[in-house]
C-alpha atoms as a PDB file:
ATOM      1  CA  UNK A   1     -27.340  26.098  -8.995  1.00  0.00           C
ATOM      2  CA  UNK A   2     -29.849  27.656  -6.553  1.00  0.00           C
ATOM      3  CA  UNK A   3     -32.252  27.950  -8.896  1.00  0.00           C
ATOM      4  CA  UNK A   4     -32.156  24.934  -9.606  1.00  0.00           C
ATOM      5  CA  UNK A   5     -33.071  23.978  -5.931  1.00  0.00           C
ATOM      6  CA  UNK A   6     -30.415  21.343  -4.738  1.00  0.00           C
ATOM      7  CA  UNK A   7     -28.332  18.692  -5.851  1.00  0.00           C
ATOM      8  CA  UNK A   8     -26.872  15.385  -3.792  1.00  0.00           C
ATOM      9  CA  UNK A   9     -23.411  14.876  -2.647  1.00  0.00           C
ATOM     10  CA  UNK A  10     -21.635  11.967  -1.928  1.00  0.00           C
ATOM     11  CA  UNK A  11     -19.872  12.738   1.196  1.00  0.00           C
ATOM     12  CA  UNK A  12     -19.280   8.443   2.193  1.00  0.00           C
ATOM     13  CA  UNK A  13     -18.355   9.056   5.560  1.00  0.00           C
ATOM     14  CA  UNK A  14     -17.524  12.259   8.319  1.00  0.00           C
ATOM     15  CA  UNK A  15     -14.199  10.514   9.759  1.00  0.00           C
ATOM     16  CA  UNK A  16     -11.524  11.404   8.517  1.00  0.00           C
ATOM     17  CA  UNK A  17      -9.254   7.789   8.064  1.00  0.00           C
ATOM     18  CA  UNK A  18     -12.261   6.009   6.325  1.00  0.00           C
ATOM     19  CA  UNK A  19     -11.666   9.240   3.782  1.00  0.00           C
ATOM     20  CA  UNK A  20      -7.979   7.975   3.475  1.00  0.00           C
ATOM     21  CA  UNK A  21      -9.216   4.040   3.900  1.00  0.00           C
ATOM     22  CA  UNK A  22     -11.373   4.372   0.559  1.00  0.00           C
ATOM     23  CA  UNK A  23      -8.541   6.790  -1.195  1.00  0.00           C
ATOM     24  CA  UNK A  24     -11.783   9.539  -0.870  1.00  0.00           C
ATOM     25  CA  UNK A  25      -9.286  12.644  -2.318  1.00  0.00           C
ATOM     26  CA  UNK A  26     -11.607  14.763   0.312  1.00  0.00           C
ATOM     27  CA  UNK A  27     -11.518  15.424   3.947  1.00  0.00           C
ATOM     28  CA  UNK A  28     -13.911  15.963   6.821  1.00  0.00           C
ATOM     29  CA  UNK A  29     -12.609  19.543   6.434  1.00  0.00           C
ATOM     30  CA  UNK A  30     -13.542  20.327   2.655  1.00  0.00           C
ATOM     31  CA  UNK A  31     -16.810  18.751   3.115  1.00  0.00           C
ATOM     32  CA  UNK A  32     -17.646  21.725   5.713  1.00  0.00           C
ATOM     33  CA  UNK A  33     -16.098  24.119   4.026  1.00  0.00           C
ATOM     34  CA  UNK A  34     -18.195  22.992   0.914  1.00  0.00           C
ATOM     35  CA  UNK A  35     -21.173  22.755   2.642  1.00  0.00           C
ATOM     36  CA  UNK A  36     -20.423  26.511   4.192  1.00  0.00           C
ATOM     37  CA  UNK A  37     -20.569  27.986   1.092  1.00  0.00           C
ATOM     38  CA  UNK A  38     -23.397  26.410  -0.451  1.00  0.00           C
ATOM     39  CA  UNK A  39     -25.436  27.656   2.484  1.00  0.00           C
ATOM     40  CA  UNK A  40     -23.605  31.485   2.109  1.00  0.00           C
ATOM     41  CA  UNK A  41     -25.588  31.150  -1.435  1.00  0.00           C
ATOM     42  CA  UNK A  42     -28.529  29.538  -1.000  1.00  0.00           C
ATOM     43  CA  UNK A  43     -27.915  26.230  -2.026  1.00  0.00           C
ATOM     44  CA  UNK A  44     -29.565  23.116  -0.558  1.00  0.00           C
ATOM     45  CA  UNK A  45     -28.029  19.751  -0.485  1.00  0.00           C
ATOM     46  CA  UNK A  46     -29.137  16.216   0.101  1.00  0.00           C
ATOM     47  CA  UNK A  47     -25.886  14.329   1.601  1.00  0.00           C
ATOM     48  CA  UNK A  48     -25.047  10.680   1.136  1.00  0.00           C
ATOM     49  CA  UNK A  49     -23.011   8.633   3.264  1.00  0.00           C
ATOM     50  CA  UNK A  50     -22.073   5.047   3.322  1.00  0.00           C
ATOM     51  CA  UNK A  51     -21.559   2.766   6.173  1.00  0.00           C
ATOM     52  CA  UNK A  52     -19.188  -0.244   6.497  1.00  0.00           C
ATOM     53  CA  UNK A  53     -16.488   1.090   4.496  1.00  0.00           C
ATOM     54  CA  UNK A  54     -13.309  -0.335   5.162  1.00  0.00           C
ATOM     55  CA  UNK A  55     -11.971   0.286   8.844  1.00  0.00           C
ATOM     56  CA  UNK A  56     -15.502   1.248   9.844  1.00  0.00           C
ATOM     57  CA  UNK A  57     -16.332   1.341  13.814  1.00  0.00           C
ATOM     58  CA  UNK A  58     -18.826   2.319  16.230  1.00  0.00           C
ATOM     59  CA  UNK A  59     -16.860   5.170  16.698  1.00  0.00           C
ATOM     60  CA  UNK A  60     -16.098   6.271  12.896  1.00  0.00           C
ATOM     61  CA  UNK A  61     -20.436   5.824  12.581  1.00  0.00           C
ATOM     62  CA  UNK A  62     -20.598   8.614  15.347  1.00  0.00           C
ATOM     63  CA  UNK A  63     -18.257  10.523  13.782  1.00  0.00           C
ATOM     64  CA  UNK A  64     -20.311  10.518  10.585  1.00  0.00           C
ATOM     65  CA  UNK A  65     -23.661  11.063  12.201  1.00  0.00           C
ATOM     66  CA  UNK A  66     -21.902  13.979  13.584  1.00  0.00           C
ATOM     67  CA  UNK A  67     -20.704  15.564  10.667  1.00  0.00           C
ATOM     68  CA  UNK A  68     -23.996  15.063   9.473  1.00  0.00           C
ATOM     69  CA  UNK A  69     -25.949  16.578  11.871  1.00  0.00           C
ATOM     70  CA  UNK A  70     -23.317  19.602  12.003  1.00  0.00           C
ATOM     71  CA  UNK A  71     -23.640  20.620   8.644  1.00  0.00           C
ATOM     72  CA  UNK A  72     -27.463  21.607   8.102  1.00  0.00           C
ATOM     73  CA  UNK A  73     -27.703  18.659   5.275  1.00  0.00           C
ATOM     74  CA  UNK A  74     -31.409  17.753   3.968  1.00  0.00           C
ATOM     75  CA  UNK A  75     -32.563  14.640   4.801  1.00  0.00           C
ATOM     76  CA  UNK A  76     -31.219  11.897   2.301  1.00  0.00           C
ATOM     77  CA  UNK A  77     -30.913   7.989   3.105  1.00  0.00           C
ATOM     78  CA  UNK A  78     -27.500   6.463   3.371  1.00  0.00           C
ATOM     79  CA  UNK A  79     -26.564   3.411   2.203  1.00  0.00           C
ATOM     80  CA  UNK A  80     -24.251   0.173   3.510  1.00  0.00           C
ATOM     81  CA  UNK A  81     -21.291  -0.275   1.457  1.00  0.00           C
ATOM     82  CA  UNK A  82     -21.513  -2.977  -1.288  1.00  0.00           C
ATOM     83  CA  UNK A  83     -18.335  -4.131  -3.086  1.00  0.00           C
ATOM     84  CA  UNK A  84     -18.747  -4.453  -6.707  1.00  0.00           C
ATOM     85  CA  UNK A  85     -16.942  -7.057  -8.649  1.00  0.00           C
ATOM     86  CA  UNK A  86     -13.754  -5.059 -10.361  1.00  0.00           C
ATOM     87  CA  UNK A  87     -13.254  -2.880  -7.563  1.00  0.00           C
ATOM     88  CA  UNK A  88     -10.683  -2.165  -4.845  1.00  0.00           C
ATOM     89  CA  UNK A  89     -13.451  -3.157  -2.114  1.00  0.00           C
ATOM     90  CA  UNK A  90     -14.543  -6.059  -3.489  1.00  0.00           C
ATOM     91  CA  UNK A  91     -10.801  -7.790  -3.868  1.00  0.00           C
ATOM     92  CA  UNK A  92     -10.243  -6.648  -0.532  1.00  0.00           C
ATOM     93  CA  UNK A  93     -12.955  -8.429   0.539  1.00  0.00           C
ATOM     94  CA  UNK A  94     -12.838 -11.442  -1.596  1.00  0.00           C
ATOM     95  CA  UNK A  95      -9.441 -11.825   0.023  1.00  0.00           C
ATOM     96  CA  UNK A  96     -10.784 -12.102   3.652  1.00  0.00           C
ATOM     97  CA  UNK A  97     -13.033 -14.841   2.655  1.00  0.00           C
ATOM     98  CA  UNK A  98     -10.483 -16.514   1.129  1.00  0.00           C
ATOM     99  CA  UNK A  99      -8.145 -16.588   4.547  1.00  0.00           C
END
């Protein structure tokens, strides 16, 4: 994969209950450990996050920005969360309209 010269991850968020919020199957933790290792070998990667997941605060936005900036990522942009008809967000959201 070095050779290749990097490859984008989709981290969606540095704190660790948005992870559980979205049912991620990742922690804060793995992400550092993964991004550890690609650095041990050379490998650079561009890291995606989302904002306004589920739960989302002031506080859980630090938390990513911190992750971010503590893990040597490449610039990528981030996105805002979007909740696409069929999905878990989007009910969840349709429902809070609804009420």
């Amino acid at each position: 994969m070095a050779e290749r010269g990097f490859f984008i991850v989709v981290f969606e968020s540095g704190d660790a209950q948005i992870l559980k919020n979205i049912k991620k199957g990742a922690t804060v933790e793995m992400g550092r450990n993964f991004m550890k290792n690609c650095r041990k070998v050379g490998i650079k990667v561009h890291g995606d996050f989302i904002i306004g997941l589920p739960g989302e605060t002031k506080e859980t936005i630090q938390k990513t920005i911190d992750f971010r900036k503590g893990t040597g990522l490449r610039d990528h942009p981030g996105s805002l969360a979007h909740a696409m008809p069929g999905t878990e967000l989007h009910d969840t959201m349709a429902s809070c309209r609804a009420s």
